[in-house]
PDB file of N, CA and C in Angstrom:
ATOM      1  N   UNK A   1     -14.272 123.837  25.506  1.00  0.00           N
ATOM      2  CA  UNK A   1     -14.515 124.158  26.886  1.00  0.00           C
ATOM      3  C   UNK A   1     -13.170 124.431  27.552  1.00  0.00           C
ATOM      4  N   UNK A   2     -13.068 125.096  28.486  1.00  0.00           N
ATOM      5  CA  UNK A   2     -11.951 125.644  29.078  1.00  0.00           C
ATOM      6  C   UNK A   2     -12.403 126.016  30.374  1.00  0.00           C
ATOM      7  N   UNK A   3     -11.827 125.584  31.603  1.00  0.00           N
ATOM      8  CA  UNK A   3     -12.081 126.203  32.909  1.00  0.00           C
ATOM      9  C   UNK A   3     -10.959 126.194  33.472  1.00  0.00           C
ATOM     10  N   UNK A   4     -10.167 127.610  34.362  1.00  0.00           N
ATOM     11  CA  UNK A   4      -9.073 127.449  35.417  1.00  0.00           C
ATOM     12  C   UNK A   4      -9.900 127.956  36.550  1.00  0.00           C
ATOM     13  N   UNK A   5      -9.251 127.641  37.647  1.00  0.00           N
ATOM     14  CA  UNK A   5      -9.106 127.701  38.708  1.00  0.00           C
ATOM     15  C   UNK A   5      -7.947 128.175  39.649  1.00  0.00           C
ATOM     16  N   UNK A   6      -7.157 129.019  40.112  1.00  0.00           N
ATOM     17  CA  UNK A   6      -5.927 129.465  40.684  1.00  0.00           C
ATOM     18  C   UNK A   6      -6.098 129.756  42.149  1.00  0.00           C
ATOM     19  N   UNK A   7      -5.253 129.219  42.828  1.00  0.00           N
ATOM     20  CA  UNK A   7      -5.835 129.474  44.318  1.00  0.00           C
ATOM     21  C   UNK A   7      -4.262 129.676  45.089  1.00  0.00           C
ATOM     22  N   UNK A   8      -3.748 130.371  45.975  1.00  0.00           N
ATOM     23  CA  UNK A   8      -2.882 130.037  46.547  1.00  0.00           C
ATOM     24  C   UNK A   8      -2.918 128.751  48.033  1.00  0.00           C
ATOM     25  N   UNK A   9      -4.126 128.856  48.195  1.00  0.00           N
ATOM     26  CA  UNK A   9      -4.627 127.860  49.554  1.00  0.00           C
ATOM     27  C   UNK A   9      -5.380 126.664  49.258  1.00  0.00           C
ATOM     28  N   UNK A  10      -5.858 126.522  47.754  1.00  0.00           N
ATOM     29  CA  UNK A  10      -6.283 125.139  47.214  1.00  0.00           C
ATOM     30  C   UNK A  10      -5.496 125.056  45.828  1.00  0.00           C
ATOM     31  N   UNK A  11      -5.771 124.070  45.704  1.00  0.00           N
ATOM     32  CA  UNK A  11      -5.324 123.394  44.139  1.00  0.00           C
ATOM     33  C   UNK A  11      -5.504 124.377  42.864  1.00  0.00           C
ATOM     34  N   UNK A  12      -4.215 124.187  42.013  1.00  0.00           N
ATOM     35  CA  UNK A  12      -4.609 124.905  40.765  1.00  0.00           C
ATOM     36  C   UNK A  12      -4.932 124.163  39.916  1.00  0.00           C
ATOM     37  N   UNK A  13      -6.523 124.365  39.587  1.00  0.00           N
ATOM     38  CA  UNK A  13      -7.508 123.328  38.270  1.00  0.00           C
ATOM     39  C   UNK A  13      -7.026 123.533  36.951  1.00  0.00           C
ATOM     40  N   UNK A  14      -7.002 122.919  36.099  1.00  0.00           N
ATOM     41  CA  UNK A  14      -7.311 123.338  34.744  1.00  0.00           C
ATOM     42  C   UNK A  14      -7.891 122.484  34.269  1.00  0.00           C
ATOM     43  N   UNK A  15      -9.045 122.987  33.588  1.00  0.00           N
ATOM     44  CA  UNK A  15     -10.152 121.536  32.767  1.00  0.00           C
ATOM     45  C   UNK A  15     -10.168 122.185  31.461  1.00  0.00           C
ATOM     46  N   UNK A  16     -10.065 121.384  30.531  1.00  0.00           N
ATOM     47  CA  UNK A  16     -10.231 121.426  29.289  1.00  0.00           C
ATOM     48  C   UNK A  16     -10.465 120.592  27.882  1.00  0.00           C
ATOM     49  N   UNK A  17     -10.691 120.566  26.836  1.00  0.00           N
ATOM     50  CA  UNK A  17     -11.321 119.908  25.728  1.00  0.00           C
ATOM     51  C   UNK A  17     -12.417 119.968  25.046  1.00  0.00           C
ATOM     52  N   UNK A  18     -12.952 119.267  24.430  1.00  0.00           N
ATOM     53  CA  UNK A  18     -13.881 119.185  23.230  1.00  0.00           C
ATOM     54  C   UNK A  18     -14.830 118.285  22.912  1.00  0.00           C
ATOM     55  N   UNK A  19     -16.091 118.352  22.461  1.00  0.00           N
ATOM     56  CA  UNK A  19     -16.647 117.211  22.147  1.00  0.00           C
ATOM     57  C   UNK A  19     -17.932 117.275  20.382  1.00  0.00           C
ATOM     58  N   UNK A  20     -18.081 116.063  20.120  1.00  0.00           N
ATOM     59  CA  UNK A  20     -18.812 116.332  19.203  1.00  0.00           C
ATOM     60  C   UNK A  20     -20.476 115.465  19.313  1.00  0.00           C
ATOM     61  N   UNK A  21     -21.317 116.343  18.638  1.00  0.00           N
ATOM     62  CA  UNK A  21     -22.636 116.712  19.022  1.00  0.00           C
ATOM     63  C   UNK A  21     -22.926 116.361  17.409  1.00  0.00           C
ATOM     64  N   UNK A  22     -24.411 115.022  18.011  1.00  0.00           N
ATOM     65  CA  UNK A  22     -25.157 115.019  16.918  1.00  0.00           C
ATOM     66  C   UNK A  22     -27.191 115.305  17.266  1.00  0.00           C
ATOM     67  N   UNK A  23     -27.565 116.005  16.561  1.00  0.00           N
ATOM     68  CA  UNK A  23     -29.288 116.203  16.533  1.00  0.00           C
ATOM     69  C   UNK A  23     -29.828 115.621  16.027  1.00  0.00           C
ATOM     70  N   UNK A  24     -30.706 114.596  16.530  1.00  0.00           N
ATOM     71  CA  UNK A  24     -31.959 114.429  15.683  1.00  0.00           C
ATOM     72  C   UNK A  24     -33.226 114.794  16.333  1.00  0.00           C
ATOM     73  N   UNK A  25     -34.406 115.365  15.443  1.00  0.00           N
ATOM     74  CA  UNK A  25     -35.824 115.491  15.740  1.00  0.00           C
ATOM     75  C   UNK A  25     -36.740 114.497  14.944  1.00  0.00           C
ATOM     76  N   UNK A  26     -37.563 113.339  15.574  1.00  0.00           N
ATOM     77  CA  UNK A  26     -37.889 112.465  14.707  1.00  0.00           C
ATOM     78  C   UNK A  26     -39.308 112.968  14.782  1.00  0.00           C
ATOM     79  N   UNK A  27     -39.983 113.903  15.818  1.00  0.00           N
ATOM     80  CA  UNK A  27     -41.274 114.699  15.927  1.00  0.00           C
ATOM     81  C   UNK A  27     -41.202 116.132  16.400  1.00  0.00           C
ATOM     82  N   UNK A  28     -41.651 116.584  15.579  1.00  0.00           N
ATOM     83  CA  UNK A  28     -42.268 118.381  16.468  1.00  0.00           C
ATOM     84  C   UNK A  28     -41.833 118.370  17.758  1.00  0.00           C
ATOM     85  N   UNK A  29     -41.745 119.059  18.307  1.00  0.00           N
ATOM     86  CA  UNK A  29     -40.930 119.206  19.769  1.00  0.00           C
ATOM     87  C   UNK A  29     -40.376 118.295  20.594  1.00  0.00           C
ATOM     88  N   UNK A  30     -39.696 117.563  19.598  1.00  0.00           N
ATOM     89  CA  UNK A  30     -38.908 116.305  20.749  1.00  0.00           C
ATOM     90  C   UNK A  30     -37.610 116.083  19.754  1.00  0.00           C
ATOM     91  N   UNK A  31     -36.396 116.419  20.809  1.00  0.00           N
ATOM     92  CA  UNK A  31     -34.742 116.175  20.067  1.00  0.00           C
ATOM     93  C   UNK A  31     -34.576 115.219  20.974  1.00  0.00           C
ATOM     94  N   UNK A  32     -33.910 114.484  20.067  1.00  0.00           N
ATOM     95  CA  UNK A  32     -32.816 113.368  20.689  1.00  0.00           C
ATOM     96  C   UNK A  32     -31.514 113.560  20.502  1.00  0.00           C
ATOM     97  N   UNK A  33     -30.389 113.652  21.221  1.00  0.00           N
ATOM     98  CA  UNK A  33     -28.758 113.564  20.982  1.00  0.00           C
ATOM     99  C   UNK A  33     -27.892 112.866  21.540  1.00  0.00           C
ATOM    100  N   UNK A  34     -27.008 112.652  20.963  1.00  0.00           N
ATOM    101  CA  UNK A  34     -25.600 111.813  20.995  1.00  0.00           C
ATOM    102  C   UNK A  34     -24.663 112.884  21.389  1.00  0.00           C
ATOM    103  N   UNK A  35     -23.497 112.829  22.165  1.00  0.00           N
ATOM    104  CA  UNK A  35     -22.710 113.573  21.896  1.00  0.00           C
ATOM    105  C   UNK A  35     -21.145 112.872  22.164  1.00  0.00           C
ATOM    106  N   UNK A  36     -20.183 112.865  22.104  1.00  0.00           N
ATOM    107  CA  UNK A  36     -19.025 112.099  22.784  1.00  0.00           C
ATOM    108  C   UNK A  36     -18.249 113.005  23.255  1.00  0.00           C
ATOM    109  N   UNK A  37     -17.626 113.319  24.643  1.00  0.00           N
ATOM    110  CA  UNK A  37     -16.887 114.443  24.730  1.00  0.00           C
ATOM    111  C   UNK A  37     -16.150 113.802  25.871  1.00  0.00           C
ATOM    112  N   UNK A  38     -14.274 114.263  25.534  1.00  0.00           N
ATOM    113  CA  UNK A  38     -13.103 114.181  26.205  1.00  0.00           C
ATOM    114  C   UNK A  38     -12.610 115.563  26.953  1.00  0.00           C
ATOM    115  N   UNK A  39     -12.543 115.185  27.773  1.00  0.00           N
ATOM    116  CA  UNK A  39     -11.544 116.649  28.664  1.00  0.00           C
ATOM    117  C   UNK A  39     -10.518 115.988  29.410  1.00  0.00           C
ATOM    118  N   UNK A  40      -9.971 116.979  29.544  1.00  0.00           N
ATOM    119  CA  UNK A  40      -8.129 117.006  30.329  1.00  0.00           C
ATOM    120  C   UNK A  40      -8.503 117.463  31.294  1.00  0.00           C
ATOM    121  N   UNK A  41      -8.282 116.749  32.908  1.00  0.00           N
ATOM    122  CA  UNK A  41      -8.271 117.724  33.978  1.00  0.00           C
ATOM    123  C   UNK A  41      -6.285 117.581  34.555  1.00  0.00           C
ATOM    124  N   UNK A  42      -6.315 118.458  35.207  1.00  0.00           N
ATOM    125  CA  UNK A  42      -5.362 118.804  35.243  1.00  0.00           C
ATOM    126  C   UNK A  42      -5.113 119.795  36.582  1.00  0.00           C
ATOM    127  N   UNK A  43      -4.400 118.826  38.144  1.00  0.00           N
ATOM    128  CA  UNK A  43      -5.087 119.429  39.118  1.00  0.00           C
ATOM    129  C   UNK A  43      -3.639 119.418  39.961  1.00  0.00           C
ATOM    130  N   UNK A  44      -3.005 120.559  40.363  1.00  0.00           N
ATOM    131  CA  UNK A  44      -1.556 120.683  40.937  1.00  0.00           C
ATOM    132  C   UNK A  44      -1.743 120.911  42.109  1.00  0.00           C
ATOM    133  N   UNK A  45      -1.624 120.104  43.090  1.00  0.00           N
ATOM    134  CA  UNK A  45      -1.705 120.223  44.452  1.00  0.00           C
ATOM    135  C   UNK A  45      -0.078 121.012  45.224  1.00  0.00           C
ATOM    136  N   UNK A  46      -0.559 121.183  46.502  1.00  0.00           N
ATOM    137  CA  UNK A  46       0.310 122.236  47.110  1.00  0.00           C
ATOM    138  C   UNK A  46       1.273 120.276  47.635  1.00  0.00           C
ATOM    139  N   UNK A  47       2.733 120.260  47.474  1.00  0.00           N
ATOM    140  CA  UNK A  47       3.582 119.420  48.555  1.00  0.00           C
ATOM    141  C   UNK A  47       2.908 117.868  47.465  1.00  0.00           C
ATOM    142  N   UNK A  48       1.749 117.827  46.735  1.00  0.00           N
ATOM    143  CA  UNK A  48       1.798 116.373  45.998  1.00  0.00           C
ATOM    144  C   UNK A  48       1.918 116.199  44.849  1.00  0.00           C
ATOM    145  N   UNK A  49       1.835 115.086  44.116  1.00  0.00           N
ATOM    146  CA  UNK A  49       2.005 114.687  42.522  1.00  0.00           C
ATOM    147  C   UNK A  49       0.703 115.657  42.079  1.00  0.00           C
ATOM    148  N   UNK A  50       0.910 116.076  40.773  1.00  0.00           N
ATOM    149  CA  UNK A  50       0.358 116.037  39.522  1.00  0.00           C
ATOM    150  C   UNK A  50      -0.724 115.516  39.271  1.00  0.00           C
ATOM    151  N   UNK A  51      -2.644 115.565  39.516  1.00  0.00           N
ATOM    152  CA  UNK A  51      -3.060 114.742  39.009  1.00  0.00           C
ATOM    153  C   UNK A  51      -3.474 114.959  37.777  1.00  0.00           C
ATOM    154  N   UNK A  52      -3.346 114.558  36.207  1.00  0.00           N
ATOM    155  CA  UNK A  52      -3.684 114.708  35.188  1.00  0.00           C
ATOM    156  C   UNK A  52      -4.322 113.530  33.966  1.00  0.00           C
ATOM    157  N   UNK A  53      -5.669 113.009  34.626  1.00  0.00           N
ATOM    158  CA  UNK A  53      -6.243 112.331  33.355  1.00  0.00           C
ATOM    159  C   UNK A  53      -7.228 112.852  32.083  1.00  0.00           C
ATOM    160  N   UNK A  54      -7.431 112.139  31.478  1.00  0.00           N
ATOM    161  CA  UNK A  54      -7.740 112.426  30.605  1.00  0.00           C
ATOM    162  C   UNK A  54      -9.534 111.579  30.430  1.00  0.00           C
ATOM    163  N   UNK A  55     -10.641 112.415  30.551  1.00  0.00           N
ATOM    164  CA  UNK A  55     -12.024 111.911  30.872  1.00  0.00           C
ATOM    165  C   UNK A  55     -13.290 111.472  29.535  1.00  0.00           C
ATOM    166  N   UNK A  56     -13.180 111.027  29.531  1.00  0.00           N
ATOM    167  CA  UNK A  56     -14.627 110.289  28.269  1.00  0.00           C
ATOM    168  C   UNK A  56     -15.533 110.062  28.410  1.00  0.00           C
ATOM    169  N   UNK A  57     -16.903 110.532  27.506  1.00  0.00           N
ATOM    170  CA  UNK A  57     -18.025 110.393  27.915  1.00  0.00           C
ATOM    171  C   UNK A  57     -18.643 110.220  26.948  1.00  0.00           C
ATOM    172  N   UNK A  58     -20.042 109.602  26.843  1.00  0.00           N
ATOM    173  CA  UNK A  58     -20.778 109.173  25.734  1.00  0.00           C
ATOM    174  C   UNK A  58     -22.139 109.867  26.401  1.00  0.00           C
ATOM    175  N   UNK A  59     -22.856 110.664  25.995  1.00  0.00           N
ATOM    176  CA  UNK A  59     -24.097 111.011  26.699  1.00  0.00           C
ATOM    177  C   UNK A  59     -25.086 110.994  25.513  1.00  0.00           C
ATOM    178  N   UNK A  60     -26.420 110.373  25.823  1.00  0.00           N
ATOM    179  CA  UNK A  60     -27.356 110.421  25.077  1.00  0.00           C
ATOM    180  C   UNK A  60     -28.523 110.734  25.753  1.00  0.00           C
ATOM    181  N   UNK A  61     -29.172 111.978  25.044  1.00  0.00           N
ATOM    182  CA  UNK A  61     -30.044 112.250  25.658  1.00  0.00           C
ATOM    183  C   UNK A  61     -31.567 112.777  25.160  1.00  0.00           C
ATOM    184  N   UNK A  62     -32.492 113.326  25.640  1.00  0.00           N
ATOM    185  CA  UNK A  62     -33.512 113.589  25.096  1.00  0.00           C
ATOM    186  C   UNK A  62     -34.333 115.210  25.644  1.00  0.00           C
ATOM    187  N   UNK A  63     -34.403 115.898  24.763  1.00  0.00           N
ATOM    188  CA  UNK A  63     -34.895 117.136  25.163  1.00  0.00           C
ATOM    189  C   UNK A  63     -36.397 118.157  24.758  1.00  0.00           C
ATOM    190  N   UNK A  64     -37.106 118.507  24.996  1.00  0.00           N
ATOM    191  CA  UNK A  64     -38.331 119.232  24.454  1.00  0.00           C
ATOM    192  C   UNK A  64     -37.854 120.636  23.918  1.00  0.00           C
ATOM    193  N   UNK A  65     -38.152 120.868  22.645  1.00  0.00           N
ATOM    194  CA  UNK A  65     -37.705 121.680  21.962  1.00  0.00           C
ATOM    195  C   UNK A  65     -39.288 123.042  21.794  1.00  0.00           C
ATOM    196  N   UNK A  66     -39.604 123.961  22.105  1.00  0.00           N
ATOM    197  CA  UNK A  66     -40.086 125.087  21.828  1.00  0.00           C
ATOM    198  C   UNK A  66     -39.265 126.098  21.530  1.00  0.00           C
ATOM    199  N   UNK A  67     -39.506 126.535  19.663  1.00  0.00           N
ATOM    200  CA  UNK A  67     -38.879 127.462  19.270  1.00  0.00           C
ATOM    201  C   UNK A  67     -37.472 127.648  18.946  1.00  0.00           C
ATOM    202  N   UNK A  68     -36.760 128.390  19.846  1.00  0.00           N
ATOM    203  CA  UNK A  68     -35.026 128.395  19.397  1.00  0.00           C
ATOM    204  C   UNK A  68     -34.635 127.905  20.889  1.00  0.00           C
ATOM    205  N   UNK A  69     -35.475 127.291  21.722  1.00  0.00           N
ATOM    206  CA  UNK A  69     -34.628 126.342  22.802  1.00  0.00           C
ATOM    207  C   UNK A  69     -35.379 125.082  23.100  1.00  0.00           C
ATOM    208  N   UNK A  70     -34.115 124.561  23.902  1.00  0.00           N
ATOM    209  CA  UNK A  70     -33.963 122.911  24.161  1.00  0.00           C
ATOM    210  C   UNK A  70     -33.693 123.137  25.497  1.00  0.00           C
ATOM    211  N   UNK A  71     -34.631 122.016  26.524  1.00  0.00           N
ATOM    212  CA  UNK A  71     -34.710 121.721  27.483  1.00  0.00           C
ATOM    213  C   UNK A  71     -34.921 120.375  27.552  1.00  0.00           C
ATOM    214  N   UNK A  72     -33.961 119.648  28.583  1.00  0.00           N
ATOM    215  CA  UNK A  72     -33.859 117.895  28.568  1.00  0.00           C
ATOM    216  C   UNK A  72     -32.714 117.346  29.390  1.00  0.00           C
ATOM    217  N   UNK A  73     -32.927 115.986  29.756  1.00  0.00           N
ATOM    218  CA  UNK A  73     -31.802 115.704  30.028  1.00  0.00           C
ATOM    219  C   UNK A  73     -30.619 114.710  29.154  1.00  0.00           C
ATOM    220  N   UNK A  74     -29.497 114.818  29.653  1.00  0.00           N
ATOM    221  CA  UNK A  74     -28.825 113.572  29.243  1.00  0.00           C
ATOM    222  C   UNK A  74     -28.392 112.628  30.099  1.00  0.00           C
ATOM    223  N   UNK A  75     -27.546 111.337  29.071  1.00  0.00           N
ATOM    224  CA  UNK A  75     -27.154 110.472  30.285  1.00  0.00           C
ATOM    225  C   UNK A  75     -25.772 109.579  29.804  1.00  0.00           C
ATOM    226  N   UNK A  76     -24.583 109.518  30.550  1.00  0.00           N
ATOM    227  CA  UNK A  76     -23.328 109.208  30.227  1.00  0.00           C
ATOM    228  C   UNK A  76     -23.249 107.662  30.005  1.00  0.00           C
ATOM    229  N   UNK A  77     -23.611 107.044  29.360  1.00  0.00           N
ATOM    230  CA  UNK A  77     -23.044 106.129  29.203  1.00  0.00           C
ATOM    231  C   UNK A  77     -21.580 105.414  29.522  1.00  0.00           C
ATOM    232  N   UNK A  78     -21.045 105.982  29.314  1.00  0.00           N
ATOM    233  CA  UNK A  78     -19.415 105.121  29.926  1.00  0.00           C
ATOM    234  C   UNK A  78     -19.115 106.073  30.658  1.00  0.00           C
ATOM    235  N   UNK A  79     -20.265 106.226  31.610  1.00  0.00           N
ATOM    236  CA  UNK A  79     -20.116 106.645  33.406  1.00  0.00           C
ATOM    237  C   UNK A  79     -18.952 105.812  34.296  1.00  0.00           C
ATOM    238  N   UNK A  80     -18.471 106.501  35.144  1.00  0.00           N
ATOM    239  CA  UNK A  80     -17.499 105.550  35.843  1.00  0.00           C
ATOM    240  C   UNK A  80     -17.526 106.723  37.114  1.00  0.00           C
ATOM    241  N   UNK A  81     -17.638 106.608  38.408  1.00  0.00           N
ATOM    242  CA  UNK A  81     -16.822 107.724  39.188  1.00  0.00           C
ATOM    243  C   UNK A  81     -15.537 108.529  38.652  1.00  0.00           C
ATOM    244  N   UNK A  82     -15.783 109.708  38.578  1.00  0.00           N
ATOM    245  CA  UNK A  82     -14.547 110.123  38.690  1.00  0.00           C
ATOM    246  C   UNK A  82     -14.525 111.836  38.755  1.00  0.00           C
ATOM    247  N   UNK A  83     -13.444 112.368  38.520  1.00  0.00           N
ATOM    248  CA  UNK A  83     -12.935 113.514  39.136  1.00  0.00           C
ATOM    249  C   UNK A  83     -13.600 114.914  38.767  1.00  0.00           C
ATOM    250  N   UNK A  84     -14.504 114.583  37.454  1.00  0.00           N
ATOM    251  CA  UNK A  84     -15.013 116.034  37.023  1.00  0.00           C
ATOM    252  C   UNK A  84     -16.475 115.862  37.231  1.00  0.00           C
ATOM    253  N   UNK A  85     -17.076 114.785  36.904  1.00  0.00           N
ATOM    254  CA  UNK A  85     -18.603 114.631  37.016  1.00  0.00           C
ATOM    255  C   UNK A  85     -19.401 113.783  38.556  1.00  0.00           C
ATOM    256  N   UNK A  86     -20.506 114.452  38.989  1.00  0.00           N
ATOM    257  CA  UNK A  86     -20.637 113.186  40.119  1.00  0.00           C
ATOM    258  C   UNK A  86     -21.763 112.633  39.800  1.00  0.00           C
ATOM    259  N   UNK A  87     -22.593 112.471  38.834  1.00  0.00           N
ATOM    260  CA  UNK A  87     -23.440 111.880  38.584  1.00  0.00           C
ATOM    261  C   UNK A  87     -23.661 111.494  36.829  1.00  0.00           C
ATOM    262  N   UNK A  88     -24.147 110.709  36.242  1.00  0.00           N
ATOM    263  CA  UNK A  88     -24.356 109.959  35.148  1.00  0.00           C
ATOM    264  C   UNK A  88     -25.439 110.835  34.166  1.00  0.00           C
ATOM    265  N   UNK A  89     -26.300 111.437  34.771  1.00  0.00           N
ATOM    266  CA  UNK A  89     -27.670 112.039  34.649  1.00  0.00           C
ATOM    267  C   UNK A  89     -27.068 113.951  34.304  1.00  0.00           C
ATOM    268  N   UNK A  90     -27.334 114.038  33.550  1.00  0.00           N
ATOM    269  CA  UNK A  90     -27.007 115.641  33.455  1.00  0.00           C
ATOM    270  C   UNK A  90     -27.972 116.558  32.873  1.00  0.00           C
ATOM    271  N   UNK A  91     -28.867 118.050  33.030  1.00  0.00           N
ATOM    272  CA  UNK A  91     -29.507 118.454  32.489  1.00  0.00           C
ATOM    273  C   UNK A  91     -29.266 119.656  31.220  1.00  0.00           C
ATOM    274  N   UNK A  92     -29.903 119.619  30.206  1.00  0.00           N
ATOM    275  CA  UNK A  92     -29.265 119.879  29.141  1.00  0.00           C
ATOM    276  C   UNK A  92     -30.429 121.128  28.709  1.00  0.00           C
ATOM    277  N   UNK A  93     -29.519 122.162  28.407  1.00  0.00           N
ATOM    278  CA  UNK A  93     -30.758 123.454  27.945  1.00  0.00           C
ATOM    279  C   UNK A  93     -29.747 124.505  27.168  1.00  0.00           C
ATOM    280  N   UNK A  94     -29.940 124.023  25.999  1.00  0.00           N
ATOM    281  CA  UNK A  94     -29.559 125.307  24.775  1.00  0.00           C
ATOM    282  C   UNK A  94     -30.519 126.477  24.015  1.00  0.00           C
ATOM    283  N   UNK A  95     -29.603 126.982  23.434  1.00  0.00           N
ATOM    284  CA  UNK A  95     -30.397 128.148  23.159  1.00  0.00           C
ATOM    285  C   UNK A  95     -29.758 128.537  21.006  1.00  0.00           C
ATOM    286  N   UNK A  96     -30.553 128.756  20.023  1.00  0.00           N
ATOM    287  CA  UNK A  96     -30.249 127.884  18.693  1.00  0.00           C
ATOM    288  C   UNK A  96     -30.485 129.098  18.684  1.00  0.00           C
ATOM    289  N   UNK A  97     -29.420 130.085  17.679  1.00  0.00           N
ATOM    290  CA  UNK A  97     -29.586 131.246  17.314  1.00  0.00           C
ATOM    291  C   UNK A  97     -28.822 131.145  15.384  1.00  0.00           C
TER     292      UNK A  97
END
């Protein structure tokens, strides 16, 4: 994943990193997943410090599968407030080609 942001009148963003993804289907149209994923944000304000942590997440979730897509949600486990996500709960919809 990779996102910038460049602004001369707000902050210059940069978000970035990786995560790894596991599937299981234990019935016909129902996935369950794990995934663990870290990103770097990385946020340069105009006149202040540097803010640059580094974010972790554990999401497990559950989705209804028809065909070559997935619709479902997930949910972060080692949720905490913070700077990239505002909620724990996220909705999840791929597409399996």
């Amino acid at each position: 994943m990779y996102y910038k942001r460049k602004s001369t009148t707000q902050p210059t963003t940069n978000i970035y990193g990786g995560s790894i993804l596991t599937l299981f289907r234990p019935i016909k149209g129902i996935q369950l997943s794990a995934e663990f994923e870290r990103i770097k944000l990385s946020k340069k304000q105009i006149f202040q410090e540097a803010i640059s942590p580094w974010q972790e997440a554990l999401f497990i979730g559950a989705e209804y599968v028809t065909g070559n897509i997935s619709m479902g949600l997930r949910y972060d486990v080692l949720y905490e407030k913070n700077l990239i996500s505002v909620s724990p709960l996220s909705p999840v919809f791929r597409i399996y080609f």
